[in-house]
PDB file of N, CA and C in Angstrom:
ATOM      1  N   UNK A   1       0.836  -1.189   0.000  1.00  0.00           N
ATOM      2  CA  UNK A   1       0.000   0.000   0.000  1.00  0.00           C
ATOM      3  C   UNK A   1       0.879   1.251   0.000  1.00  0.00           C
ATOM      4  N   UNK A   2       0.334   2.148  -0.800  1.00  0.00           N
ATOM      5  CA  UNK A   2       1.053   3.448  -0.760  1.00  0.00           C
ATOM      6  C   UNK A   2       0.695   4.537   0.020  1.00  0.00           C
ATOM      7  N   UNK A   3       1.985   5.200   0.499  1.00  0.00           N
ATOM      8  CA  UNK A   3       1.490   5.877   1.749  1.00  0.00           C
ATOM      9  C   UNK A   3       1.980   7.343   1.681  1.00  0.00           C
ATOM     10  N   UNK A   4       0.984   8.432   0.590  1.00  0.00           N
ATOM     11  CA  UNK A   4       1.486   9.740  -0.219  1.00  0.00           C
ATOM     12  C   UNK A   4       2.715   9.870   0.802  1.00  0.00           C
ATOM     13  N   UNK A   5       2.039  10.435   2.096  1.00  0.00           N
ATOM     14  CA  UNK A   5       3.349  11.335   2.901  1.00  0.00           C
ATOM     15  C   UNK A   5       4.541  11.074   3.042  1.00  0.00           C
ATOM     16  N   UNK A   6       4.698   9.572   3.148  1.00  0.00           N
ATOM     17  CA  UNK A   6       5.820   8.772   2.878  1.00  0.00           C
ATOM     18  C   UNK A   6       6.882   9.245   1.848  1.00  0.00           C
ATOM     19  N   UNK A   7       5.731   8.827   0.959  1.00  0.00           N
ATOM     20  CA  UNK A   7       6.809   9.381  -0.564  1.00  0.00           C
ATOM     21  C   UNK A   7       7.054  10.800  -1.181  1.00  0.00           C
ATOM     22  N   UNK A   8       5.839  11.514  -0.607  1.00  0.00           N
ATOM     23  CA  UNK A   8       6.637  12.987  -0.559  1.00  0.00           C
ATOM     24  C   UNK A   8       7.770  12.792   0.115  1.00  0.00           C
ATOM     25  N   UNK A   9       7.754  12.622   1.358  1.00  0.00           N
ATOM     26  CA  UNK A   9       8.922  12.730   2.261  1.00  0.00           C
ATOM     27  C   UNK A   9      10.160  11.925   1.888  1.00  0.00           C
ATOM     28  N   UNK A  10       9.920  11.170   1.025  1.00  0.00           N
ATOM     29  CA  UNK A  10      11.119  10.344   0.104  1.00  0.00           C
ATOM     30  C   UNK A  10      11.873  11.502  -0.820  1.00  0.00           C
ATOM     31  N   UNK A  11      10.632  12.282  -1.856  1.00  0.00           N
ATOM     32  CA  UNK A  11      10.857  13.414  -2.579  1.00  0.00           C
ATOM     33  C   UNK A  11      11.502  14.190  -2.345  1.00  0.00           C
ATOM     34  N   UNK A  12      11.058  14.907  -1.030  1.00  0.00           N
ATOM     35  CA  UNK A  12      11.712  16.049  -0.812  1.00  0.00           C
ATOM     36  C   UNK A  12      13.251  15.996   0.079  1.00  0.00           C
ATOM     37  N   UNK A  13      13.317  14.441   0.330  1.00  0.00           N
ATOM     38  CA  UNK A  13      14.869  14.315   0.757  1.00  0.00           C
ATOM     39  C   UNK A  13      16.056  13.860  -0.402  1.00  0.00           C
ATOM     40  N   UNK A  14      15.259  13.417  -1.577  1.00  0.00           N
ATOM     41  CA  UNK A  14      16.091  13.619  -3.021  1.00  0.00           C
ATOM     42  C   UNK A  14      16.125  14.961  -3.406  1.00  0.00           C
ATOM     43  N   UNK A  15      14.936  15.555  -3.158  1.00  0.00           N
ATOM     44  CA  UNK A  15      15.156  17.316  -3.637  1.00  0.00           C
ATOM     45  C   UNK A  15      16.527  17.737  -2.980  1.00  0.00           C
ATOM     46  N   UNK A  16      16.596  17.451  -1.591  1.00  0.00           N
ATOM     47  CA  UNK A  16      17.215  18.244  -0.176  1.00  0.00           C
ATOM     48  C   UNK A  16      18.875  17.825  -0.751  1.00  0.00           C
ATOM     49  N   UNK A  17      19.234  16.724  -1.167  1.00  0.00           N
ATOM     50  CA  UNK A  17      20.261  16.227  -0.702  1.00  0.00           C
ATOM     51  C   UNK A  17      21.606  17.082  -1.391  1.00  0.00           C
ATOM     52  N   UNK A  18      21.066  17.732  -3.169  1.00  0.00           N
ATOM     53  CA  UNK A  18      21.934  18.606  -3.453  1.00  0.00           C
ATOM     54  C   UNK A  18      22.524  19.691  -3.155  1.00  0.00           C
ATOM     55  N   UNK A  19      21.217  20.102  -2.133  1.00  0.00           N
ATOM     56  CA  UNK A  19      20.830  21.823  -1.523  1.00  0.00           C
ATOM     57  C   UNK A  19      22.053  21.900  -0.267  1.00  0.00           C
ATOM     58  N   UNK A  20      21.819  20.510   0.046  1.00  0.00           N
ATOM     59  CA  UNK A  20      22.392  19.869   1.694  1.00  0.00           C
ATOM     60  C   UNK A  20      23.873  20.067   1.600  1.00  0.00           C
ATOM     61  N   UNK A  21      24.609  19.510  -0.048  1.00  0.00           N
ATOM     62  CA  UNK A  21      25.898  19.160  -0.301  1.00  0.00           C
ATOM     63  C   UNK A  21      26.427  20.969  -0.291  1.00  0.00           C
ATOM     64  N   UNK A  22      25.598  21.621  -0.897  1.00  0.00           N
ATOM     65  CA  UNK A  22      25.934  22.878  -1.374  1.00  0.00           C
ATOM     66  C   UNK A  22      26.181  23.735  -0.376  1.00  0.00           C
ATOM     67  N   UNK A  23      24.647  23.614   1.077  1.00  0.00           N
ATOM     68  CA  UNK A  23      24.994  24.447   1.942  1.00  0.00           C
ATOM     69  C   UNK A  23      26.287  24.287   2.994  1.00  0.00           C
ATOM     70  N   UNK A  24      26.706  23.173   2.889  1.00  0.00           N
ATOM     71  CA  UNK A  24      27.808  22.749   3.804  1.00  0.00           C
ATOM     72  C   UNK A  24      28.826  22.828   3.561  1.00  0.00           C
ATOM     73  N   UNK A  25      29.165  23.619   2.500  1.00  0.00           N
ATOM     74  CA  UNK A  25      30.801  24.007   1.534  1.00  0.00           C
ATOM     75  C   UNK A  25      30.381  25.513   2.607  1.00  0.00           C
ATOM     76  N   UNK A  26      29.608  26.060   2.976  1.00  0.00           N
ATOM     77  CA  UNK A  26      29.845  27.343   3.676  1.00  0.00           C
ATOM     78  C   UNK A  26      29.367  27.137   5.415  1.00  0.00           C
ATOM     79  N   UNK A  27      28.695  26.054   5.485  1.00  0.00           N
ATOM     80  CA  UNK A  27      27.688  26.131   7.154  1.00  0.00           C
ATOM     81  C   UNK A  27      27.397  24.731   6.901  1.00  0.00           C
ATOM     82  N   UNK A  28      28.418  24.183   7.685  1.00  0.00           N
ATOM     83  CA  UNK A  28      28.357  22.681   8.210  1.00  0.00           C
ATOM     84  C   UNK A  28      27.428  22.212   8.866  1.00  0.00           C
ATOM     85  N   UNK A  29      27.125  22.893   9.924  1.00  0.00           N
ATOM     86  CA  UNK A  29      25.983  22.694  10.752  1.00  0.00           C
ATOM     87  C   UNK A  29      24.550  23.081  10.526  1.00  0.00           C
ATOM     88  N   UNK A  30      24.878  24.061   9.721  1.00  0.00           N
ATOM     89  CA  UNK A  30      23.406  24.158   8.865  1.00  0.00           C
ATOM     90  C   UNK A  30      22.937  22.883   7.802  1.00  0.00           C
ATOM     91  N   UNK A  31      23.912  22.491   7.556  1.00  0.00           N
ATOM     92  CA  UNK A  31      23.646  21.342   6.475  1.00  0.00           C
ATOM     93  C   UNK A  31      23.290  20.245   7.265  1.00  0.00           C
ATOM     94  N   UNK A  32      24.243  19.855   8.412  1.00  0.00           N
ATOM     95  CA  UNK A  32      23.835  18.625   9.174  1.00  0.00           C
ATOM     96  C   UNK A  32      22.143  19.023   9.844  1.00  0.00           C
ATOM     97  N   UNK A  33      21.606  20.110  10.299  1.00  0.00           N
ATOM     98  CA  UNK A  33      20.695  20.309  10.423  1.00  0.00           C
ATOM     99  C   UNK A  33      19.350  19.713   9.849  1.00  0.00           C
ATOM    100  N   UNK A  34      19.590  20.420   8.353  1.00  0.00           N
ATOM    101  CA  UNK A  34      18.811  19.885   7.244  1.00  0.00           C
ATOM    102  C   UNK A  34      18.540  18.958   6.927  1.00  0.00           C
ATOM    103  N   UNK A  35      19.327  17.858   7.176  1.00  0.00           N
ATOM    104  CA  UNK A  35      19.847  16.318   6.603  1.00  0.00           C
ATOM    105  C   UNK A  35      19.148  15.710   8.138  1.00  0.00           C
ATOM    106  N   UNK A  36      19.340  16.197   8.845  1.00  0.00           N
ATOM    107  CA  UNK A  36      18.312  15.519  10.127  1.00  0.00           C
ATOM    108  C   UNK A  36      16.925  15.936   9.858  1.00  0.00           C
ATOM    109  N   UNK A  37      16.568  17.218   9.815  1.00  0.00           N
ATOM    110  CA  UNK A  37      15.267  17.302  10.086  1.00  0.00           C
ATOM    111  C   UNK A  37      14.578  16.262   8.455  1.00  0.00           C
ATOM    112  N   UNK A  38      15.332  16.528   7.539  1.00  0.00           N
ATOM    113  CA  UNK A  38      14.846  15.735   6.041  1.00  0.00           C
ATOM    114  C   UNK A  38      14.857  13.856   6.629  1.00  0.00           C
ATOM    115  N   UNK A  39      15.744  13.636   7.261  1.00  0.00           N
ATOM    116  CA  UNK A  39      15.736  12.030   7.548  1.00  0.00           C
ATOM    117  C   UNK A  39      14.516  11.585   8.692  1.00  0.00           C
ATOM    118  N   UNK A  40      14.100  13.224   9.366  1.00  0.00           N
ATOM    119  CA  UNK A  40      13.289  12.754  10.797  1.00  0.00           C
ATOM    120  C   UNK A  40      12.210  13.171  10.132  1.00  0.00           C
ATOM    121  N   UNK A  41      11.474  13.511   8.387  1.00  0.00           N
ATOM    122  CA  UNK A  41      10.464  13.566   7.843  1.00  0.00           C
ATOM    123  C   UNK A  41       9.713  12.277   7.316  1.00  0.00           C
ATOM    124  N   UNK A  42      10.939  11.826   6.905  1.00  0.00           N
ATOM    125  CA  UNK A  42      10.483  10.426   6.400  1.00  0.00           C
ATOM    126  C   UNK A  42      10.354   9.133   7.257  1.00  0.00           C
ATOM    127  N   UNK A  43      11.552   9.044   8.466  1.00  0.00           N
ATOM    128  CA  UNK A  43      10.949   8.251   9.257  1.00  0.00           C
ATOM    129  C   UNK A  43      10.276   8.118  10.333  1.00  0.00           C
ATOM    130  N   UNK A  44       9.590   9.258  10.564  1.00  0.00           N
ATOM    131  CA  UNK A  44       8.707   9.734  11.854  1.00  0.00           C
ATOM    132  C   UNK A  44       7.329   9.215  10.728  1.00  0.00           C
ATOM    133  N   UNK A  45       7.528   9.635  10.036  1.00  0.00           N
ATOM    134  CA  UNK A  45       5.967   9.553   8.793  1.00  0.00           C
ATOM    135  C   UNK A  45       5.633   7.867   9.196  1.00  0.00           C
ATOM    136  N   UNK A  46       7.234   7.201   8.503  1.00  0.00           N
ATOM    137  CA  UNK A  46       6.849   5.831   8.217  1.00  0.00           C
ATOM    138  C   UNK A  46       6.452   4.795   9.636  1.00  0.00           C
ATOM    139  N   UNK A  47       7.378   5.696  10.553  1.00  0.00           N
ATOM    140  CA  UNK A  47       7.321   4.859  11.838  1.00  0.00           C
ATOM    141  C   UNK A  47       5.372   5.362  12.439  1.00  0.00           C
ATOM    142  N   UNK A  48       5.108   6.502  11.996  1.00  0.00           N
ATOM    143  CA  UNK A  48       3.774   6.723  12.597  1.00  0.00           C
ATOM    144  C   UNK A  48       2.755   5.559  11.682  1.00  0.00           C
ATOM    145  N   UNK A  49       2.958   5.369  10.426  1.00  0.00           N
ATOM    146  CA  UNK A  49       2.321   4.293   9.676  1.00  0.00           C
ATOM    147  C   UNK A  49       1.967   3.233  10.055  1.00  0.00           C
ATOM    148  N   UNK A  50       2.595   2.447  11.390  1.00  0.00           N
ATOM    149  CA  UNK A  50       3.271   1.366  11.716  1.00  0.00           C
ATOM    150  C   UNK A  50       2.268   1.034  13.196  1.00  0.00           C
ATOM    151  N   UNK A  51       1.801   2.664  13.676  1.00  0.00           N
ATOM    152  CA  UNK A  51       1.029   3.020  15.024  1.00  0.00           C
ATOM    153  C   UNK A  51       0.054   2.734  15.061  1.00  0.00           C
ATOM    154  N   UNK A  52      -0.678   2.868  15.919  1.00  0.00           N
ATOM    155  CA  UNK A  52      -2.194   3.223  16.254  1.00  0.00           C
ATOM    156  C   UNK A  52      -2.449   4.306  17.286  1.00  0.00           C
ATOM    157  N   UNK A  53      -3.767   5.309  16.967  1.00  0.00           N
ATOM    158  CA  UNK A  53      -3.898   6.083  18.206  1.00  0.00           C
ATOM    159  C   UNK A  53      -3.335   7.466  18.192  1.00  0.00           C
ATOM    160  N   UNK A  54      -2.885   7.768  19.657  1.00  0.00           N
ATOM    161  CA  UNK A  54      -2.019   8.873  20.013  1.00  0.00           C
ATOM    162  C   UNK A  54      -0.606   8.798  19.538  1.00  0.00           C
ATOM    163  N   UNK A  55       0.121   7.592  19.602  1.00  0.00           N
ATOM    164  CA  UNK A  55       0.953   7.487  19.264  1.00  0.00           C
ATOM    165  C   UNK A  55       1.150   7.613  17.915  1.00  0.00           C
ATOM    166  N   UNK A  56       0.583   7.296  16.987  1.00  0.00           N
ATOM    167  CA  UNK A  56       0.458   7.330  15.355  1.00  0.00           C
ATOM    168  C   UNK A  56       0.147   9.144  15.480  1.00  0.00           C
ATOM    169  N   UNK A  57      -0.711   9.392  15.838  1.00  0.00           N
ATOM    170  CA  UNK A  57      -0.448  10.780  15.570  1.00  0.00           C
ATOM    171  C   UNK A  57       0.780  11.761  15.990  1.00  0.00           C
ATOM    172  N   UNK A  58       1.195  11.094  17.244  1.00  0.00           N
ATOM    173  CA  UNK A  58       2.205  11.904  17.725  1.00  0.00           C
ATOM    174  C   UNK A  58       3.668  11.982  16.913  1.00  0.00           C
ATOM    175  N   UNK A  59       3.568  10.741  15.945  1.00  0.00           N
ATOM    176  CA  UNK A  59       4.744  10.763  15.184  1.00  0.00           C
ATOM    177  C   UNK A  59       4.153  12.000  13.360  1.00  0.00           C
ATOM    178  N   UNK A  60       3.331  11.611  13.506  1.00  0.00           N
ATOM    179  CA  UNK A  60       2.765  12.311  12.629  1.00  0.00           C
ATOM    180  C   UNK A  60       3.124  14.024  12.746  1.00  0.00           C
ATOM    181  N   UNK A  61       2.744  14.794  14.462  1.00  0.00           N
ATOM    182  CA  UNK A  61       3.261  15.802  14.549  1.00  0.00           C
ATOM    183  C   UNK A  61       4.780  16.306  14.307  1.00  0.00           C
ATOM    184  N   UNK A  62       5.344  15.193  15.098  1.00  0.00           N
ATOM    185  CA  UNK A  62       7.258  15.146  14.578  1.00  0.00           C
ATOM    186  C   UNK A  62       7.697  15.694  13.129  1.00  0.00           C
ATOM    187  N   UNK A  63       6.705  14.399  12.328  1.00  0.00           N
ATOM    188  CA  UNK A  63       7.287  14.614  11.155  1.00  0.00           C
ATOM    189  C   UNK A  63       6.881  16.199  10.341  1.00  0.00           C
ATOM    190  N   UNK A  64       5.910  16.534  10.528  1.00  0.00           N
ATOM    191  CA  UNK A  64       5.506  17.824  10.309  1.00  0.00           C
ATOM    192  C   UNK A  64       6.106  18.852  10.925  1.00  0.00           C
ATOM    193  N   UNK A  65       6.641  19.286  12.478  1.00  0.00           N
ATOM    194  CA  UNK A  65       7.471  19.674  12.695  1.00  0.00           C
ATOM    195  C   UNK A  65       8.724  19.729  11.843  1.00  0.00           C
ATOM    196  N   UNK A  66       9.508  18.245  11.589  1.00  0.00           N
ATOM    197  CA  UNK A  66      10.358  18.550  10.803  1.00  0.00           C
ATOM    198  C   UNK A  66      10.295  19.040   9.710  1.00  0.00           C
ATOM    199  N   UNK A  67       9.396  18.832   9.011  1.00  0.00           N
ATOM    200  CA  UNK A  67       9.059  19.620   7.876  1.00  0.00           C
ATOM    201  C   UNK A  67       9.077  20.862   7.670  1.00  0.00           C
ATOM    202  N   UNK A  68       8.796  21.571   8.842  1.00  0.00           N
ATOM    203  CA  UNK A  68       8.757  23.068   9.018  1.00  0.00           C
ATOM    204  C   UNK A  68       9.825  23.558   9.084  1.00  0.00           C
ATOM    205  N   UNK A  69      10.616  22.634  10.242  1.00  0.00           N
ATOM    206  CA  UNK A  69      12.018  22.962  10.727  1.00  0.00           C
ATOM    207  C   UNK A  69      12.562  23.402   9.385  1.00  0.00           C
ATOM    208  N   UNK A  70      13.110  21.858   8.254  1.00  0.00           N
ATOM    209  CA  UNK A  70      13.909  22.045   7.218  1.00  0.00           C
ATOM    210  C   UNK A  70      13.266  23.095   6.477  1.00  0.00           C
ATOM    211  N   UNK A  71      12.113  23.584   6.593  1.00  0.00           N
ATOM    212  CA  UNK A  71      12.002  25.007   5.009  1.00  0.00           C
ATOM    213  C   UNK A  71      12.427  25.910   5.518  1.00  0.00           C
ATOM    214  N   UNK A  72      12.519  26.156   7.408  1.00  0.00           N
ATOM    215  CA  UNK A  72      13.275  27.248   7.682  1.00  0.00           C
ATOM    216  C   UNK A  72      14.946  27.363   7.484  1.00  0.00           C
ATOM    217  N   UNK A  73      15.026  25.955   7.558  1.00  0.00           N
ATOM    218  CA  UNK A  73      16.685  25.835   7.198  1.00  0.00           C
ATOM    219  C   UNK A  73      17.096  26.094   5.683  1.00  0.00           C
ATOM    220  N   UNK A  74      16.005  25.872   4.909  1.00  0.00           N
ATOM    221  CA  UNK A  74      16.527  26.542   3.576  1.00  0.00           C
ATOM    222  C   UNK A  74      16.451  27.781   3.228  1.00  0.00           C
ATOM    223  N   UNK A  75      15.214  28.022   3.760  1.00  0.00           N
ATOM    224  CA  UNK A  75      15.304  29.871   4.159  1.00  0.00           C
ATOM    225  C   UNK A  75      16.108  30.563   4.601  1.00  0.00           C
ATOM    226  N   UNK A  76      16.983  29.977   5.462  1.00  0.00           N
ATOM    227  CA  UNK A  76      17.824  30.739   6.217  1.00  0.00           C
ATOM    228  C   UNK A  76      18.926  30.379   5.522  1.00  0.00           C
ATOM    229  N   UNK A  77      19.225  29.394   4.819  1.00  0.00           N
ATOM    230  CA  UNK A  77      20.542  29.133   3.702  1.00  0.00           C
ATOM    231  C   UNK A  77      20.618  30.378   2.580  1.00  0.00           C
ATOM    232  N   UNK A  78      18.674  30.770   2.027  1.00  0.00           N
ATOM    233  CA  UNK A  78      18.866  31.391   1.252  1.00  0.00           C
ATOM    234  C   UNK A  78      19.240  32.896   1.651  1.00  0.00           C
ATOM    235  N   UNK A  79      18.865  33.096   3.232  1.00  0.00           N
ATOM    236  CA  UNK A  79      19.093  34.686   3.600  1.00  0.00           C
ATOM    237  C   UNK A  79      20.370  34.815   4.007  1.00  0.00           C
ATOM    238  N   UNK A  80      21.099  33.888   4.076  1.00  0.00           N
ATOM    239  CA  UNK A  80      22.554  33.696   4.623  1.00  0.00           C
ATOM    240  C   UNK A  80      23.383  34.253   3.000  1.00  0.00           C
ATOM    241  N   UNK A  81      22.750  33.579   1.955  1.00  0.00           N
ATOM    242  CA  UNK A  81      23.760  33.632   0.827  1.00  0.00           C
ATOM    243  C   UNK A  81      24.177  32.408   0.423  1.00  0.00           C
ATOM    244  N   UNK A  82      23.926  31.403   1.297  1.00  0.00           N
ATOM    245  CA  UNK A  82      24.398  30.142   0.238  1.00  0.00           C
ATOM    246  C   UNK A  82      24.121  29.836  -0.438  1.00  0.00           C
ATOM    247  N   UNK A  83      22.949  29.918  -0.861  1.00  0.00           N
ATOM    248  CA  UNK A  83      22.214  28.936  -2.002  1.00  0.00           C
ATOM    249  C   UNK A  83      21.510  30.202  -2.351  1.00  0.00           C
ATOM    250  N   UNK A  84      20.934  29.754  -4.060  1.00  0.00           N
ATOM    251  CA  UNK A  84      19.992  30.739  -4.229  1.00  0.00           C
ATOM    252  C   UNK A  84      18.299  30.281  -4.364  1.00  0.00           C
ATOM    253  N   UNK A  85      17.547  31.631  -4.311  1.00  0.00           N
ATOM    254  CA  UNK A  85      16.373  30.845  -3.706  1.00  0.00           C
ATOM    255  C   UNK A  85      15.819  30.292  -4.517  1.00  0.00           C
ATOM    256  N   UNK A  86      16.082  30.523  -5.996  1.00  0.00           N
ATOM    257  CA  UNK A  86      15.125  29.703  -6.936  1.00  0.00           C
ATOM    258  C   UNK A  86      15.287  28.473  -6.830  1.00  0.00           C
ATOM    259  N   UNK A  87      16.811  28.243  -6.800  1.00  0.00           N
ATOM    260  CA  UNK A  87      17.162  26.539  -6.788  1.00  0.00           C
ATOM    261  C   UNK A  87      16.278  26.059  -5.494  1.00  0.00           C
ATOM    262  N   UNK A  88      16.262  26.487  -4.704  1.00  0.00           N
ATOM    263  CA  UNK A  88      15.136  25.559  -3.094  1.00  0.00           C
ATOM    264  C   UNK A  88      13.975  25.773  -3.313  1.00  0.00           C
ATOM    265  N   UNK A  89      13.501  26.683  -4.596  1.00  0.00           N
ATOM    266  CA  UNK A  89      11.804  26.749  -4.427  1.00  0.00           C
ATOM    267  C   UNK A  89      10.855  25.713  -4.139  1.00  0.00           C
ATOM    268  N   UNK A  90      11.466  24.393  -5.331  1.00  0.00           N
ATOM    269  CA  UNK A  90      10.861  23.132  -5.737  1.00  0.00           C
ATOM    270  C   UNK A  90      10.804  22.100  -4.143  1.00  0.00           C
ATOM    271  N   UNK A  91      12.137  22.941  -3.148  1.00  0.00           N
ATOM    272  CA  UNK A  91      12.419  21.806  -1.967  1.00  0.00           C
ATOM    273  C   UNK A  91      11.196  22.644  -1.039  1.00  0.00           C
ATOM    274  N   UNK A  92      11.239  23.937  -0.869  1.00  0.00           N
ATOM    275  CA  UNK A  92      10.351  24.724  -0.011  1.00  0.00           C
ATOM    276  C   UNK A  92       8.976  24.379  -0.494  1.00  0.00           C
ATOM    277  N   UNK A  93       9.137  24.045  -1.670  1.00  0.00           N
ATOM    278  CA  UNK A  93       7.133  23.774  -1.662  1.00  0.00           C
ATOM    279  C   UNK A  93       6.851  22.163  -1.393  1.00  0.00           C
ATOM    280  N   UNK A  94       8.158  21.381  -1.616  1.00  0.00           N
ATOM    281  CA  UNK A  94       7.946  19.625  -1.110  1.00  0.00           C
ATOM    282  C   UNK A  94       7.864  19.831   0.719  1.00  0.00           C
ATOM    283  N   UNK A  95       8.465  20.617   1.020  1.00  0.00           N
ATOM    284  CA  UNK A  95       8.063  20.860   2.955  1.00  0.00           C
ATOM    285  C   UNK A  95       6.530  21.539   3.205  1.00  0.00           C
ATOM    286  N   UNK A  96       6.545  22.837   2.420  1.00  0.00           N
ATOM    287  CA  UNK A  96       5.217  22.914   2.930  1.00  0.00           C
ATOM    288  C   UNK A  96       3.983  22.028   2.753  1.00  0.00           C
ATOM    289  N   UNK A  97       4.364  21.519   1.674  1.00  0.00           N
ATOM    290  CA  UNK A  97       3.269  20.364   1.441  1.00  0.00           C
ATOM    291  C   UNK A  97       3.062  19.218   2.417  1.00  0.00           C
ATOM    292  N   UNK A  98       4.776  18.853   2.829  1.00  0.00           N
ATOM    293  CA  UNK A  98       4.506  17.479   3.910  1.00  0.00           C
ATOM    294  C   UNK A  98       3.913  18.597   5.304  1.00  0.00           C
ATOM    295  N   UNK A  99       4.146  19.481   5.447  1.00  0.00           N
ATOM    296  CA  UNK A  99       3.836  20.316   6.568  1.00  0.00           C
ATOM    297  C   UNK A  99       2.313  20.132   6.465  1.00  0.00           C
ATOM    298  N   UNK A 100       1.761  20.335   5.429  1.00  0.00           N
ATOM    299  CA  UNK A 100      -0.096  20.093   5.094  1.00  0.00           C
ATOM    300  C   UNK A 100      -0.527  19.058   5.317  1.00  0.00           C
ATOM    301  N   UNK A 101       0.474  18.039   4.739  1.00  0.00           N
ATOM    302  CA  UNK A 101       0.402  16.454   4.799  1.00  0.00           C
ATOM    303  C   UNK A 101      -0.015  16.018   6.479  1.00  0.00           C
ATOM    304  N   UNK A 102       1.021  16.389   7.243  1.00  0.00           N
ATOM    305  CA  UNK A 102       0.879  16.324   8.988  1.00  0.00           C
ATOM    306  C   UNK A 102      -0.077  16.524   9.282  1.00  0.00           C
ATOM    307  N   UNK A 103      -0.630  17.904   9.007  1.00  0.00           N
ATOM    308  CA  UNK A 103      -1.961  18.346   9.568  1.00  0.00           C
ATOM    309  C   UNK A 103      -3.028  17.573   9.709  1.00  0.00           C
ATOM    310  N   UNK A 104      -3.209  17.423   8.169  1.00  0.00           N
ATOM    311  CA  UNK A 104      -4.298  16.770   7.645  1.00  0.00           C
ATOM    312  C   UNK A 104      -4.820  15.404   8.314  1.00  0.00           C
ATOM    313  N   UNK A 105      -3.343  14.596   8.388  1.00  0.00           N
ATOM    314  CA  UNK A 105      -3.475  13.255   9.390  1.00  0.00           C
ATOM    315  C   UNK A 105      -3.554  13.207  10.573  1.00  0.00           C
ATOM    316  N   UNK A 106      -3.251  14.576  11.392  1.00  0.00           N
ATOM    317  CA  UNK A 106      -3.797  14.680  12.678  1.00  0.00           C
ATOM    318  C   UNK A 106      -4.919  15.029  12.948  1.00  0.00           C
ATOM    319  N   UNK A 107      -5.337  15.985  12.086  1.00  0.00           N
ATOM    320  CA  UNK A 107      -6.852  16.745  11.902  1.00  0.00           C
ATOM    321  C   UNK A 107      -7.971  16.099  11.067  1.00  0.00           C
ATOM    322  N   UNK A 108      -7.943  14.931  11.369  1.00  0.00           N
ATOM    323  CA  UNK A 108      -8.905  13.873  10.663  1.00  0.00           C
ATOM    324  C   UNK A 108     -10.122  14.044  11.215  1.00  0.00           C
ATOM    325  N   UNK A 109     -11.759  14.990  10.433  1.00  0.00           N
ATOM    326  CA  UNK A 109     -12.344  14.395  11.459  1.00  0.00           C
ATOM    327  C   UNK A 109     -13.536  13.541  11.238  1.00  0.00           C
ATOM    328  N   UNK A 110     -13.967  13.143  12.405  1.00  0.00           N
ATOM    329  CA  UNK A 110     -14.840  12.134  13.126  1.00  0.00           C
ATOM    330  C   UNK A 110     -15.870  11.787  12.125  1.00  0.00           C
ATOM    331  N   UNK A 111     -16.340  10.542  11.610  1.00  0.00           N
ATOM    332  CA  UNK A 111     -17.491  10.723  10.710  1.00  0.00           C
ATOM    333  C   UNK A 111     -18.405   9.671  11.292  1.00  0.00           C
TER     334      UNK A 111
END
């Protein structure tokens, strides 16, 4: 079974990984940043898949968190000067989307 958020979150850590190589020739720790919050998108998603309950949602919030986290980290790559912003547009709209993605699976409601 296919599981969208999953594979966005697959997406946008193939988007991330060039952005990742690039920002870390100037901000190491900005890059290791990125590369966590992008790895804690996809497996907070998959590990919430796996849940039931509070717990399934609570990983669900994580991963959306991270999601947020990393578009601020590319934001802030792009206000820093490392990168430019067109090249992260395509990664900033794969986060806000898993950021929607989160919501949506926490904010399920009742029928």
């Amino acid at each position: 079974m296919r599981f969208d958020a999953l594979e966005v979150a697959f997406e946008f850590a193939q988007a991330a990984g060039p952005l990742i190589k690039q920002v870390a020739q100037h901000d190491r720790d900005l890059a290791i940043q990125l590369r966590r919050a992008a790895a804690s998108v996809a497996s907070n998603f998959s590990e919430g898949a796996q849940r039931i309950g509070a717990d399934r949602l609570q990983h669900y919030r994580i991963a959306a968190g991270s999601a947020a986290e990393a578009r601020v980290q590319l934001r802030l790559a792009v206000a820093w000067g490392y990168i430019d912003r067109v090249v992260t547009e395509p990664s900033v709209q794969l986060a806000d989307r898993l950021v929607g993605l989160g919501w949506a699976l926490t904010h399920r409601r009742k029928v």
